[in-house]
PDB file of N, CA and C in Angstrom:
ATOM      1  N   UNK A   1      43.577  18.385  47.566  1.00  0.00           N
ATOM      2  CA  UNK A   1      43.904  17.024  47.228  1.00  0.00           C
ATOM      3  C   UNK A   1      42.922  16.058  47.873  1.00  0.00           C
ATOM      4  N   UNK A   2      42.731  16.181  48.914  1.00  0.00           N
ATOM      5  CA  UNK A   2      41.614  15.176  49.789  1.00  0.00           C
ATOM      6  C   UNK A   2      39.928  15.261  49.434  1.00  0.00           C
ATOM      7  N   UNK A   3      39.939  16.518  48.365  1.00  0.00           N
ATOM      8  CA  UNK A   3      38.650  16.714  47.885  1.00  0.00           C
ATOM      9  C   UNK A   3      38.669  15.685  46.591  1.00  0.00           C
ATOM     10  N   UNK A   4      40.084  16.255  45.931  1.00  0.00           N
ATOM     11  CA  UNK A   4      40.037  14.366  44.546  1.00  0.00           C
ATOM     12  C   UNK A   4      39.749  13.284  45.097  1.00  0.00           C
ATOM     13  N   UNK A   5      40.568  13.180  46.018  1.00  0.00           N
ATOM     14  CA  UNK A   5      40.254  11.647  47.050  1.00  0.00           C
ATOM     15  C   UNK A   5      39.108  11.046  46.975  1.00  0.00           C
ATOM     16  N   UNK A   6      38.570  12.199  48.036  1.00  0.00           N
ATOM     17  CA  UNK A   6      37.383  11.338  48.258  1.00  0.00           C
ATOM     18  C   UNK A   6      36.205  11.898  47.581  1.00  0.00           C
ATOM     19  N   UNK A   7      36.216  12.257  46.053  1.00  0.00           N
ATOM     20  CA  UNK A   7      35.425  12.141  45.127  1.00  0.00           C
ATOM     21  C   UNK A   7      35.432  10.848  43.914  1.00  0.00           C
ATOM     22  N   UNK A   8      37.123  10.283  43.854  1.00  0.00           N
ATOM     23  CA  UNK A   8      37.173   9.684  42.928  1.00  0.00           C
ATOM     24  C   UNK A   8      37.841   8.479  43.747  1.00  0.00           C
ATOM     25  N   UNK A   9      37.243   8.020  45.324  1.00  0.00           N
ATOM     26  CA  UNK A   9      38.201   6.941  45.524  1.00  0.00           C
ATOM     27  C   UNK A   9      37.377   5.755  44.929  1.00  0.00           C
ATOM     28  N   UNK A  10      36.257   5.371  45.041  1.00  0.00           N
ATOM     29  CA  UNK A  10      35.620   4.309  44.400  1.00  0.00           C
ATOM     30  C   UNK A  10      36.060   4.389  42.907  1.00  0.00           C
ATOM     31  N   UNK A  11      36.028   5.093  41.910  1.00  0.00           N
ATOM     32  CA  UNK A  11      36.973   4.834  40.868  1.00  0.00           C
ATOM     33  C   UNK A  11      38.090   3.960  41.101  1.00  0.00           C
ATOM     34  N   UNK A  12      38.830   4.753  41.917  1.00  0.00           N
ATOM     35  CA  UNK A  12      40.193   4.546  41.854  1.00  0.00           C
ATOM     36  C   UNK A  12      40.524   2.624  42.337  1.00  0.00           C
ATOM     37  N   UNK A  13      39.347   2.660  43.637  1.00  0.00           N
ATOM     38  CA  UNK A  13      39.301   1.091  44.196  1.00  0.00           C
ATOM     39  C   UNK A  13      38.626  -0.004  42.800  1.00  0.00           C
ATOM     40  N   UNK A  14      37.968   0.799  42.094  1.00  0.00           N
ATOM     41  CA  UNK A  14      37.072  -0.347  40.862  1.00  0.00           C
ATOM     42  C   UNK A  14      38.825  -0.674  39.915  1.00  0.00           C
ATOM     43  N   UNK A  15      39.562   0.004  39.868  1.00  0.00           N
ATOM     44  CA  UNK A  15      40.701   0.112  38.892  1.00  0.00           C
ATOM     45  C   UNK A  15      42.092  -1.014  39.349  1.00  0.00           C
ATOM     46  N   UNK A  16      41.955  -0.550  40.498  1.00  0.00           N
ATOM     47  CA  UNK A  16      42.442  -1.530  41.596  1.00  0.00           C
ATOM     48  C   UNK A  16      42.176  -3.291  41.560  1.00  0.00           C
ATOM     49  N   UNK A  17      40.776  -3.124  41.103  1.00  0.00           N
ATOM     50  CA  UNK A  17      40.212  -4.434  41.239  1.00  0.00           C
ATOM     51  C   UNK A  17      40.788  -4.950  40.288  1.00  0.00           C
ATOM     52  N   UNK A  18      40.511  -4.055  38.528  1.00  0.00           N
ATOM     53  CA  UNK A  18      40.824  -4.512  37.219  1.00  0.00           C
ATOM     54  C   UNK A  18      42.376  -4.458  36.966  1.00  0.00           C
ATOM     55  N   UNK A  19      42.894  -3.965  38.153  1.00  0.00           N
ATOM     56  CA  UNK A  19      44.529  -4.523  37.774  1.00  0.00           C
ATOM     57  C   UNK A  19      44.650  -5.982  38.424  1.00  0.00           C
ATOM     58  N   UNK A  20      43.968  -6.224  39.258  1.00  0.00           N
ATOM     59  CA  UNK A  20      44.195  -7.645  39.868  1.00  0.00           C
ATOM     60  C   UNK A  20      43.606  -8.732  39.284  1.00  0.00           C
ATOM     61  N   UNK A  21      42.721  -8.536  38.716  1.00  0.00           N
ATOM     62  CA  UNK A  21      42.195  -9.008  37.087  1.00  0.00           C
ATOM     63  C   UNK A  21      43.404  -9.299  36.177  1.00  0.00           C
ATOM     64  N   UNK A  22      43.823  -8.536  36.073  1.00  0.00           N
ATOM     65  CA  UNK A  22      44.565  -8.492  34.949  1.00  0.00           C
ATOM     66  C   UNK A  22      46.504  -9.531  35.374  1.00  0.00           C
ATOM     67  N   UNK A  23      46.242  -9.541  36.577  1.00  0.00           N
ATOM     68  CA  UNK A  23      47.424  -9.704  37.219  1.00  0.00           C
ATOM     69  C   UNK A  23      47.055 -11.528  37.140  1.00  0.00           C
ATOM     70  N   UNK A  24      45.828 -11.761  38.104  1.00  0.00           N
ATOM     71  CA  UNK A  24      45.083 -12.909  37.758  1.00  0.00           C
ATOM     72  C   UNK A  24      45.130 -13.873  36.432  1.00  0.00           C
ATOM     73  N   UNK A  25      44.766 -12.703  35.467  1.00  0.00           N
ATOM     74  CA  UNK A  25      44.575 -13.331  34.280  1.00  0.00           C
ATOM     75  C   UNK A  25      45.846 -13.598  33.586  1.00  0.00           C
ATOM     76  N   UNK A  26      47.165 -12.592  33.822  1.00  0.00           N
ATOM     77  CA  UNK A  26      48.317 -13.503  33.447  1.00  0.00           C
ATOM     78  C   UNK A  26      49.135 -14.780  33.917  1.00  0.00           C
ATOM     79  N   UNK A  27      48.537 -14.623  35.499  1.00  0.00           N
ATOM     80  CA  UNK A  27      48.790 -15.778  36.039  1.00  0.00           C
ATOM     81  C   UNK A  27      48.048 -17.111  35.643  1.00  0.00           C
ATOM     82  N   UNK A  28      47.510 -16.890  35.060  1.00  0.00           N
ATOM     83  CA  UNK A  28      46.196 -18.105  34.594  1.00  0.00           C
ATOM     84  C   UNK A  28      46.445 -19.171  33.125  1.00  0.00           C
ATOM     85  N   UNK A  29      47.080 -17.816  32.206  1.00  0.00           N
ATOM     86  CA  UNK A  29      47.280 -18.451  30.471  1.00  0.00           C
ATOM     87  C   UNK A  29      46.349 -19.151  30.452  1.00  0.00           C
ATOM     88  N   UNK A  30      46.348 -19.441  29.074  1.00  0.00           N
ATOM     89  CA  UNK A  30      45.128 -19.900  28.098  1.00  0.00           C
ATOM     90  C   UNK A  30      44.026 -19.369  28.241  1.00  0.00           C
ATOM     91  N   UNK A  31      42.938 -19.613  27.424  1.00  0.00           N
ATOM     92  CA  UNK A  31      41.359 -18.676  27.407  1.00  0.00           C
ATOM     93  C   UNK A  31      41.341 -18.345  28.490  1.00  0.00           C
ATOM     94  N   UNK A  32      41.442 -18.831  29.555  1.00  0.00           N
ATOM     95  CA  UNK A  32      40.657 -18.043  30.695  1.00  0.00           C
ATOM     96  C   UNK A  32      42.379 -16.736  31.501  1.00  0.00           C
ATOM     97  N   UNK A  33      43.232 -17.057  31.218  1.00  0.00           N
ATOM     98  CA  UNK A  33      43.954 -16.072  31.225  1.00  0.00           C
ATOM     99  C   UNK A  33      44.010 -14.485  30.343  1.00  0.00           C
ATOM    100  N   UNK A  34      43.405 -15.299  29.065  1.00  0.00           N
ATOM    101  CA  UNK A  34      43.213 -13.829  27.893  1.00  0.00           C
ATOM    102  C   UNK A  34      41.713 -13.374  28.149  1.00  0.00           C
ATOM    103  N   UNK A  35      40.930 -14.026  28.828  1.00  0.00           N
ATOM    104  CA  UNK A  35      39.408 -13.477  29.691  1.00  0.00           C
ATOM    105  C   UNK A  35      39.988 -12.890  30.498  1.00  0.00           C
ATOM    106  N   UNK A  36      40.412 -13.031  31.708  1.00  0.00           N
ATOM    107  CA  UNK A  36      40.930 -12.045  32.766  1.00  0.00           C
ATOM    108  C   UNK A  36      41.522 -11.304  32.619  1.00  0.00           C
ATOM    109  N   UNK A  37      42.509 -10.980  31.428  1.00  0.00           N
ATOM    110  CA  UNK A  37      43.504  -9.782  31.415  1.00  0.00           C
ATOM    111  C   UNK A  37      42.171  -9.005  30.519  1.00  0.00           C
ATOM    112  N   UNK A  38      41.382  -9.301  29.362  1.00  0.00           N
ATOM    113  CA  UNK A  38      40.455  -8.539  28.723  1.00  0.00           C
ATOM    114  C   UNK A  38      39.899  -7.396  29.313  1.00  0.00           C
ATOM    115  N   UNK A  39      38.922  -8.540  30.648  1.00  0.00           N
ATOM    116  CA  UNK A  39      38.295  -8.326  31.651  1.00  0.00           C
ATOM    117  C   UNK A  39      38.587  -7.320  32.344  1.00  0.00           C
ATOM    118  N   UNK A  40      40.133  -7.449  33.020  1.00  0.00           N
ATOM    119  CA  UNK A  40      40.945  -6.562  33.769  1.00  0.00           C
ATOM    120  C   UNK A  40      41.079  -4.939  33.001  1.00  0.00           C
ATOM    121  N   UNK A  41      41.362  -5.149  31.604  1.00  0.00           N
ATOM    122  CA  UNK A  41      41.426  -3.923  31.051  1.00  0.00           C
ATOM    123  C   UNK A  41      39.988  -3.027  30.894  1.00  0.00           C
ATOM    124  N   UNK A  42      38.604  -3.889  30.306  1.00  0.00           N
ATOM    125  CA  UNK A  42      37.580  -3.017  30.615  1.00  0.00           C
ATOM    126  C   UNK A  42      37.294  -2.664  32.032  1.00  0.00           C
ATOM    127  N   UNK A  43      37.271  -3.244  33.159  1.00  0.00           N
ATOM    128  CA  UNK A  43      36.953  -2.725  34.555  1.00  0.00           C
ATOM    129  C   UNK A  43      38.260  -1.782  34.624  1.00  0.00           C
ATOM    130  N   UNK A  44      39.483  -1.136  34.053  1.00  0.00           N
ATOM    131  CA  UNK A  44      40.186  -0.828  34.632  1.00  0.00           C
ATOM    132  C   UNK A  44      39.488   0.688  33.388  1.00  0.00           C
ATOM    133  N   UNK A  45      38.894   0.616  32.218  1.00  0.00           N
ATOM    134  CA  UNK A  45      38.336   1.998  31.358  1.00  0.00           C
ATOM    135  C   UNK A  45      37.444   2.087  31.666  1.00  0.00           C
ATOM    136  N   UNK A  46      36.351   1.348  32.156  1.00  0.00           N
ATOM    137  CA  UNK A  46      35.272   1.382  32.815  1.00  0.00           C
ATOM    138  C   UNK A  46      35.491   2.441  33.817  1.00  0.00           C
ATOM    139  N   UNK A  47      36.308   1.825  35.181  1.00  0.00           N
ATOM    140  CA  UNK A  47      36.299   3.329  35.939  1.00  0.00           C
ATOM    141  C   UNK A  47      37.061   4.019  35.789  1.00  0.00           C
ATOM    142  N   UNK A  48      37.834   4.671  34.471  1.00  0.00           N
ATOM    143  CA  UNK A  48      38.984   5.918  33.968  1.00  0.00           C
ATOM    144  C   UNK A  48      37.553   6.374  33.597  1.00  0.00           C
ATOM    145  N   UNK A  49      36.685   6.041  32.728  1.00  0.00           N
ATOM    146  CA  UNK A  49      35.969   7.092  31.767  1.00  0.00           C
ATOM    147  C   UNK A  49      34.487   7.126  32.180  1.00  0.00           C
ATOM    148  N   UNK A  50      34.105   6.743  33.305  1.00  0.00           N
ATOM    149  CA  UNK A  50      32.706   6.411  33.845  1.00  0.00           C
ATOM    150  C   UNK A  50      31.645   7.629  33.831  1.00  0.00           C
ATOM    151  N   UNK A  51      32.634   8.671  34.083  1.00  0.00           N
ATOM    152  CA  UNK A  51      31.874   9.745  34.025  1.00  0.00           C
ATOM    153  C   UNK A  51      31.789  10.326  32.287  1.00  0.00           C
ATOM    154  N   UNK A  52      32.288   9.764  31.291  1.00  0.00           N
ATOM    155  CA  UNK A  52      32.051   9.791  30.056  1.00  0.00           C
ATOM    156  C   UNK A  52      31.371   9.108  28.970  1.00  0.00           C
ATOM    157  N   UNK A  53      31.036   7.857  29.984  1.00  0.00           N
ATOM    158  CA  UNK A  53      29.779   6.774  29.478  1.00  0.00           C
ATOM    159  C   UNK A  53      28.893   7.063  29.729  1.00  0.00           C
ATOM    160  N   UNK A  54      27.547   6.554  28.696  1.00  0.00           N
ATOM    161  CA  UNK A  54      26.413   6.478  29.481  1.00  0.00           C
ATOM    162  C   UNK A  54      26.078   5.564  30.433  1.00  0.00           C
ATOM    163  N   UNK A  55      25.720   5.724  31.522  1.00  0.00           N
ATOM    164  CA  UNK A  55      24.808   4.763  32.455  1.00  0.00           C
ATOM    165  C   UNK A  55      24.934   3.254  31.789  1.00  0.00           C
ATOM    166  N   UNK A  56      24.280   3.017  31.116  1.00  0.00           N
ATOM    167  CA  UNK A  56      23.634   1.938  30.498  1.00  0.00           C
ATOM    168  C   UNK A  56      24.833   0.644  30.041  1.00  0.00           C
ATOM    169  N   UNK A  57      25.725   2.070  29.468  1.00  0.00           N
ATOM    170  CA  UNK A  57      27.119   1.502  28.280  1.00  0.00           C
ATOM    171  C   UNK A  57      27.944   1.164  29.466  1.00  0.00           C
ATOM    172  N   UNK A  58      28.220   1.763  30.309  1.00  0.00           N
ATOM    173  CA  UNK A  58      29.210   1.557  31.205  1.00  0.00           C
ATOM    174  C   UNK A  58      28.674   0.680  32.359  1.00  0.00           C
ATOM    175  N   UNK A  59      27.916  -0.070  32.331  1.00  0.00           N
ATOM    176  CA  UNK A  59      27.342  -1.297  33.507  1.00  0.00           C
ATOM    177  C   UNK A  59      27.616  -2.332  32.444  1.00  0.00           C
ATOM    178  N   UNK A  60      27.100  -2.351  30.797  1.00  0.00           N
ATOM    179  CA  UNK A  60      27.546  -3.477  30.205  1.00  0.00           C
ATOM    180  C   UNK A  60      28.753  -3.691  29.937  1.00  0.00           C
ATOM    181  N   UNK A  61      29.335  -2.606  29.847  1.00  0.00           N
ATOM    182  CA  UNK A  61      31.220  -3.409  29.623  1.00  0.00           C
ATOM    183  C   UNK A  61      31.582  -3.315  31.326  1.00  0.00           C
ATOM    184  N   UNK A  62      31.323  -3.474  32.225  1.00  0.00           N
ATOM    185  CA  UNK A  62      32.033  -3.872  33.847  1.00  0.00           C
ATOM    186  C   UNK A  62      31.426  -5.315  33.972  1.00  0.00           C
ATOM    187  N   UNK A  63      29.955  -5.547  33.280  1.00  0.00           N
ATOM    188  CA  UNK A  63      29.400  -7.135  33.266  1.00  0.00           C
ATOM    189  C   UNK A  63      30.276  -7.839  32.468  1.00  0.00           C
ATOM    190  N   UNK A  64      30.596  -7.405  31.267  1.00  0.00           N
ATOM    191  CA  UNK A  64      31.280  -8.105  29.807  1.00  0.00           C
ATOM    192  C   UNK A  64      33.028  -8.085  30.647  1.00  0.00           C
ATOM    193  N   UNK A  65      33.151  -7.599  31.688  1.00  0.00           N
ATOM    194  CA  UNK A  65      34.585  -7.435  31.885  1.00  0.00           C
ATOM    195  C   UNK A  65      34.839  -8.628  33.166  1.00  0.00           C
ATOM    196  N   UNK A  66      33.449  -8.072  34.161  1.00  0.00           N
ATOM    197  CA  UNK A  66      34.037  -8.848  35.499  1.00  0.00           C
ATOM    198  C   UNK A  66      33.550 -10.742  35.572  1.00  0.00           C
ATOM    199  N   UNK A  67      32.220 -10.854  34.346  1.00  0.00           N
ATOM    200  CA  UNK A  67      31.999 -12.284  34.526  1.00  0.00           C
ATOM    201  C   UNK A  67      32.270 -13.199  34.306  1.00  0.00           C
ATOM    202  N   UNK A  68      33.141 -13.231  33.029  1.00  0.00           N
ATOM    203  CA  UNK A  68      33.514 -14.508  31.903  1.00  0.00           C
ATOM    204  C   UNK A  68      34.542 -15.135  32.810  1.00  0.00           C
ATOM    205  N   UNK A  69      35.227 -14.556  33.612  1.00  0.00           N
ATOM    206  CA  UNK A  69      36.399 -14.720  34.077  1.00  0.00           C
ATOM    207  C   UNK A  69      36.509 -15.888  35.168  1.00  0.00           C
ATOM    208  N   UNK A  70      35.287 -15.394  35.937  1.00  0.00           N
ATOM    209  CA  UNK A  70      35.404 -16.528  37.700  1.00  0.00           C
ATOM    210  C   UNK A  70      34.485 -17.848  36.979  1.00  0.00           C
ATOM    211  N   UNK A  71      33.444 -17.619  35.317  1.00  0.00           N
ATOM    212  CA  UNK A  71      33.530 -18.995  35.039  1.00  0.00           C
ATOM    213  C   UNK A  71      34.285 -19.772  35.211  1.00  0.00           C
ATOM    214  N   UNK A  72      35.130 -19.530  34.101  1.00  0.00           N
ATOM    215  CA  UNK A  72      36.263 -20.236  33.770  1.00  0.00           C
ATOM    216  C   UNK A  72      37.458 -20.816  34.641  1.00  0.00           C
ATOM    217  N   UNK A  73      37.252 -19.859  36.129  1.00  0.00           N
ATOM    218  CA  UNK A  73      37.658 -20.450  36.980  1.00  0.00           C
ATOM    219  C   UNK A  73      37.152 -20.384  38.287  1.00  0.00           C
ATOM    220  N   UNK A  74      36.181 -21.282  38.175  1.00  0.00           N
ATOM    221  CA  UNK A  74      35.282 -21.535  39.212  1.00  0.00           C
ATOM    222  C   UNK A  74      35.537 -22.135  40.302  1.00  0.00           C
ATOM    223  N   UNK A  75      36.861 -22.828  40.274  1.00  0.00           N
ATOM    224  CA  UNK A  75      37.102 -23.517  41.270  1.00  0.00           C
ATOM    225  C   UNK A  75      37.945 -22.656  42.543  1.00  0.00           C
ATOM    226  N   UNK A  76      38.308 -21.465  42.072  1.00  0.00           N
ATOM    227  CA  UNK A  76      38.723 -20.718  43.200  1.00  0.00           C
ATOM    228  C   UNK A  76      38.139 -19.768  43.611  1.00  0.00           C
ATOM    229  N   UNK A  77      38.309 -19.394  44.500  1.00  0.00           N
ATOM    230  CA  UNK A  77      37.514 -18.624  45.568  1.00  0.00           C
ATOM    231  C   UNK A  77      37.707 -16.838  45.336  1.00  0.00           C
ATOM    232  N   UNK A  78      38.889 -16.592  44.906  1.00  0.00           N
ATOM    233  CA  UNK A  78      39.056 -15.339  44.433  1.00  0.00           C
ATOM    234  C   UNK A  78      38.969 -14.834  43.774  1.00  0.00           C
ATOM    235  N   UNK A  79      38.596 -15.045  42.201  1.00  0.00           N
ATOM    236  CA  UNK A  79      38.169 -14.587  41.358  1.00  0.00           C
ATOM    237  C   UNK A  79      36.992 -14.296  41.052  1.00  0.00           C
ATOM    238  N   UNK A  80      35.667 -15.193  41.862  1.00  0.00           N
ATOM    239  CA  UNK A  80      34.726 -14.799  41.892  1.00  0.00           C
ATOM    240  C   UNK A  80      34.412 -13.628  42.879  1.00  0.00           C
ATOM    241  N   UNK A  81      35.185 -13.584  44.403  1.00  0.00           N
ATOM    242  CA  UNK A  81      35.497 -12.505  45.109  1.00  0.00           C
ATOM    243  C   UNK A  81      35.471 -11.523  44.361  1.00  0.00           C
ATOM    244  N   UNK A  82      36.331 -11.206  43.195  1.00  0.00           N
ATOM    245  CA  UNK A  82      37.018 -10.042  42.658  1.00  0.00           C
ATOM    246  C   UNK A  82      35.741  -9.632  41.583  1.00  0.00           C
ATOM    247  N   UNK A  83      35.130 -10.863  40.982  1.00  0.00           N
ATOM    248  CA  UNK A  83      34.057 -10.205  40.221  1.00  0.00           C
ATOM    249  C   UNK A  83      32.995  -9.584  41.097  1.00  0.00           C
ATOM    250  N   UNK A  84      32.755 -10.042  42.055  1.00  0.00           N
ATOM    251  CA  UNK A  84      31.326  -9.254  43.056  1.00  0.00           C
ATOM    252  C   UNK A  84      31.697  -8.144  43.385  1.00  0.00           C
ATOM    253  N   UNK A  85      32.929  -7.672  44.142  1.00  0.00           N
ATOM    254  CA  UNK A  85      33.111  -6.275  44.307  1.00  0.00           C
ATOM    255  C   UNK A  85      33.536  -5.193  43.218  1.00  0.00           C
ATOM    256  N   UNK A  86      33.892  -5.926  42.352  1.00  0.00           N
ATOM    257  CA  UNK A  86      34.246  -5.116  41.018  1.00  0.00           C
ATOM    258  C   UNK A  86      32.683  -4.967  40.417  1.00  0.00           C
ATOM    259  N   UNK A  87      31.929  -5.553  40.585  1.00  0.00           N
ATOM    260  CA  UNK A  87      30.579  -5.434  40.167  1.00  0.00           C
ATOM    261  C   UNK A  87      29.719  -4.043  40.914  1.00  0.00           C
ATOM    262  N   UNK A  88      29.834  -4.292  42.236  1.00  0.00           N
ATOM    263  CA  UNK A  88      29.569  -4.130  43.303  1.00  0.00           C
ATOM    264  C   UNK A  88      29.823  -2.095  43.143  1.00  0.00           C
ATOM    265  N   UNK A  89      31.490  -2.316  43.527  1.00  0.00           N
ATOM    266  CA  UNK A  89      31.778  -0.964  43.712  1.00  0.00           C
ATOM    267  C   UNK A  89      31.722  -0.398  42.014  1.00  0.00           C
ATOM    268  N   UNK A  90      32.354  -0.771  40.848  1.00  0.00           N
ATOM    269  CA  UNK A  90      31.811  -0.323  39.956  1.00  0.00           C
ATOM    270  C   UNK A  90      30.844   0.120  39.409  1.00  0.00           C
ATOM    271  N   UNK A  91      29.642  -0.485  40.038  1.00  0.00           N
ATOM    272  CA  UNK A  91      28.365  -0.279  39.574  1.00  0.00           C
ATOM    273  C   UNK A  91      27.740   0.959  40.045  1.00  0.00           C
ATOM    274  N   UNK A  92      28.482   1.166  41.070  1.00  0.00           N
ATOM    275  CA  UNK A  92      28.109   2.630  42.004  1.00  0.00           C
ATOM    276  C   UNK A  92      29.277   3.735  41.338  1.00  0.00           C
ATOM    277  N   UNK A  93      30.232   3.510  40.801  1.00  0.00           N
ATOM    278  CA  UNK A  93      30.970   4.187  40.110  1.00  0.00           C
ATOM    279  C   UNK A  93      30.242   4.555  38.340  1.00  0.00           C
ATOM    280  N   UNK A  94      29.627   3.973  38.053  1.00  0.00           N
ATOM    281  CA  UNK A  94      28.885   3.799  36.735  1.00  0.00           C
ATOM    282  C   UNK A  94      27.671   5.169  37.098  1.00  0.00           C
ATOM    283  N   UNK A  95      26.889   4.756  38.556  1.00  0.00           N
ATOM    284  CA  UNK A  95      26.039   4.906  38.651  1.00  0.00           C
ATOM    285  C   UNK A  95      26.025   6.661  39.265  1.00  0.00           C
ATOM    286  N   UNK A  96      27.200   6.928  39.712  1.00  0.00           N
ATOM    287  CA  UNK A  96      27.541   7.890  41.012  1.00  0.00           C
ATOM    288  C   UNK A  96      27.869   9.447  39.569  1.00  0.00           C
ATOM    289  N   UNK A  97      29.034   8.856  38.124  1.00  0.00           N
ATOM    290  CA  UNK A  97      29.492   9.376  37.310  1.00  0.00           C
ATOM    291  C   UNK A  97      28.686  10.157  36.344  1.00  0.00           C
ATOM    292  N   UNK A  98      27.258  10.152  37.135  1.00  0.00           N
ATOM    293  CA  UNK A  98      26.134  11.130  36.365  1.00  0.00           C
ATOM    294  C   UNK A  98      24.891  11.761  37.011  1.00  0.00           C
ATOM    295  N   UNK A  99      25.362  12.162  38.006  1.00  0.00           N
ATOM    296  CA  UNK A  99      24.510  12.798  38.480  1.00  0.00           C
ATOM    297  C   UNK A  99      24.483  14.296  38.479  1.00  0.00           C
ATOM    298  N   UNK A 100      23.307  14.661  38.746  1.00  0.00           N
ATOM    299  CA  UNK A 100      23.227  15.900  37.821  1.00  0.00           C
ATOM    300  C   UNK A 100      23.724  17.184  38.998  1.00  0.00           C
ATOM    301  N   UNK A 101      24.499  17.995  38.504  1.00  0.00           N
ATOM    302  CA  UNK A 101      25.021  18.642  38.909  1.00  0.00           C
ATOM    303  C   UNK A 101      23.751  19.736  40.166  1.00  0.00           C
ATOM    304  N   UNK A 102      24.156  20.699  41.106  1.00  0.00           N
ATOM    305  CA  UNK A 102      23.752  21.002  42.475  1.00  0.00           C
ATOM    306  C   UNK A 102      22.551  21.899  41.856  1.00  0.00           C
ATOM    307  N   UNK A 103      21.479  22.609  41.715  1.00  0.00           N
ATOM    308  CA  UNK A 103      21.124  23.270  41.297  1.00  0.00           C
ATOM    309  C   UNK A 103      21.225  24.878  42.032  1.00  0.00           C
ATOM    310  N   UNK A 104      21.450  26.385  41.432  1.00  0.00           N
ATOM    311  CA  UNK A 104      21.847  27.459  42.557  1.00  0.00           C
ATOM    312  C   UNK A 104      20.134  27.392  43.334  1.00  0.00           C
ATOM    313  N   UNK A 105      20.456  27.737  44.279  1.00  0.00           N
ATOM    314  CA  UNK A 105      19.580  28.263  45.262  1.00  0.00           C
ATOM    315  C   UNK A 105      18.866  26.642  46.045  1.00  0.00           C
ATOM    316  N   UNK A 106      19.490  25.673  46.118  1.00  0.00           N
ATOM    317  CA  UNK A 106      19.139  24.189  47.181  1.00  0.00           C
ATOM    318  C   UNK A 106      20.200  24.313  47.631  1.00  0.00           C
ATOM    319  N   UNK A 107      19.967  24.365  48.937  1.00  0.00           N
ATOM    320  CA  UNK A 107      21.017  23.403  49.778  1.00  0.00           C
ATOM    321  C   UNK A 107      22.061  24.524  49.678  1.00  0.00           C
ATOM    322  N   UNK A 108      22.132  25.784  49.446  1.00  0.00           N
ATOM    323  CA  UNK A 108      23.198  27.203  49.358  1.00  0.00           C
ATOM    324  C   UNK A 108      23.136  28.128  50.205  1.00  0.00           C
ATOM    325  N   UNK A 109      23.693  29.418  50.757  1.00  0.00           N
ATOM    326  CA  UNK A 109      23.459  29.892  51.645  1.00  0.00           C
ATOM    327  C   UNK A 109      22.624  31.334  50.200  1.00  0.00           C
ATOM    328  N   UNK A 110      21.936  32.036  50.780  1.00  0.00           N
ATOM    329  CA  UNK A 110      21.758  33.036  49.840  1.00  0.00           C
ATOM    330  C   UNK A 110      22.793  34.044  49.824  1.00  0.00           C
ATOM    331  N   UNK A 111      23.288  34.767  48.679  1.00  0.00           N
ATOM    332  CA  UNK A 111      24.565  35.511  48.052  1.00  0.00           C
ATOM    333  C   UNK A 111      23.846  36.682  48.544  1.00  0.00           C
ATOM    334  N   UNK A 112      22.851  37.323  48.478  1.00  0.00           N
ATOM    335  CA  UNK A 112      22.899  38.801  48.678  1.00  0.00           C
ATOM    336  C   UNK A 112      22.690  39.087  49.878  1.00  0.00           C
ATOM    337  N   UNK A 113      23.220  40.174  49.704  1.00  0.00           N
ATOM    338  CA  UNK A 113      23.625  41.052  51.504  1.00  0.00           C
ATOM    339  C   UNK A 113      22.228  41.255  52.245  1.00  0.00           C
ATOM    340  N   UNK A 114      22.052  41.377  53.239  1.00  0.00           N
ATOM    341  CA  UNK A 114      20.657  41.245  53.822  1.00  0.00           C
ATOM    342  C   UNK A 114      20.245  42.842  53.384  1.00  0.00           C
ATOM    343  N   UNK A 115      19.222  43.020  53.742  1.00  0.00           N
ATOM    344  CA  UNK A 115      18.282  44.383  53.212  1.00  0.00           C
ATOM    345  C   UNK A 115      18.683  45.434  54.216  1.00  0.00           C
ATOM    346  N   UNK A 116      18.689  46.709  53.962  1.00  0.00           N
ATOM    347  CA  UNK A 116      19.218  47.258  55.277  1.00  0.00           C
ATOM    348  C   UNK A 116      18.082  47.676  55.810  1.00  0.00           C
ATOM    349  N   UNK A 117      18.250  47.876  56.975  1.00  0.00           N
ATOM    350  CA  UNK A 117      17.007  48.815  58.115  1.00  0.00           C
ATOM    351  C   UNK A 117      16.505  50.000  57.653  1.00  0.00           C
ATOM    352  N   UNK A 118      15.751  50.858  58.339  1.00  0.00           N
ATOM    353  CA  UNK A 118      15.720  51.812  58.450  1.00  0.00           C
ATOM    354  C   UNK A 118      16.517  52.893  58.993  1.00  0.00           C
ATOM    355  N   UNK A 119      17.352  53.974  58.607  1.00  0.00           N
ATOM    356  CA  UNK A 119      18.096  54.673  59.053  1.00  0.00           C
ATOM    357  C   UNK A 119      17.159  55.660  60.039  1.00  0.00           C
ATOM    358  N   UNK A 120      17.360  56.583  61.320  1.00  0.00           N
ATOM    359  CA  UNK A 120      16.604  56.929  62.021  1.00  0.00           C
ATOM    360  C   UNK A 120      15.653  57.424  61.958  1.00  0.00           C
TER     361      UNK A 120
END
């Protein structure tokens, strides 16, 4: 269990963000309330499926998700908060969700049994 953890906790914290987005954005109504809940829902598929996007696709919908939002309400201090680290840790979640798997023989111990000696 602590190996899911702490493979998928930055996911899990980017998702975190896009529920508070989304929590934000109902607290808000009107355009900039239906921006933040939008918002909230791509940063919240953004990091469910990150490792199923490409690179590229999945940095433009966490931009299209986390910015429109602290426009529109610029005058407070937390929503732009919430877009920088949702930017921030997402982007390393975007970025982390493709890397290429270990290759055998780096960084492994070698599998075969050592050679034997000479018998007397």
């Amino acid at each position: 269990m602590r190996a899911g953890i702490s493979r998928h906790w930055l996911a899990g914290l980017t998702a975190v963000l896009g529920v508070l987005y989304i929590l934000l954005g109902a607290a808000a109504g009107g355009l900039a309330g239906a921006l933040g809940i939008a918002g909230g829902l791509l940063i919240v598929i953004v990091a469910a499926a990150a490792r199923r996007l490409p690179p590229l696709a999945g940095a433009a919908l966490l931009v299209l998700g986390a910015v429109p939002f602290p426009f529109l309400t610029w005058w407070s201090l937390v929503t732009p908060l919430i877009a920088v680290l949702a930017l921030a840790i997402g982007g390393r979640v975007v970025a982390g969700g493709h890397r290429p798997a270990a290759r055998p023989g780096r960084g492994t111990l070698p599998t075969s049994s050592p050679r034997p000696t000479g018998q007397g």
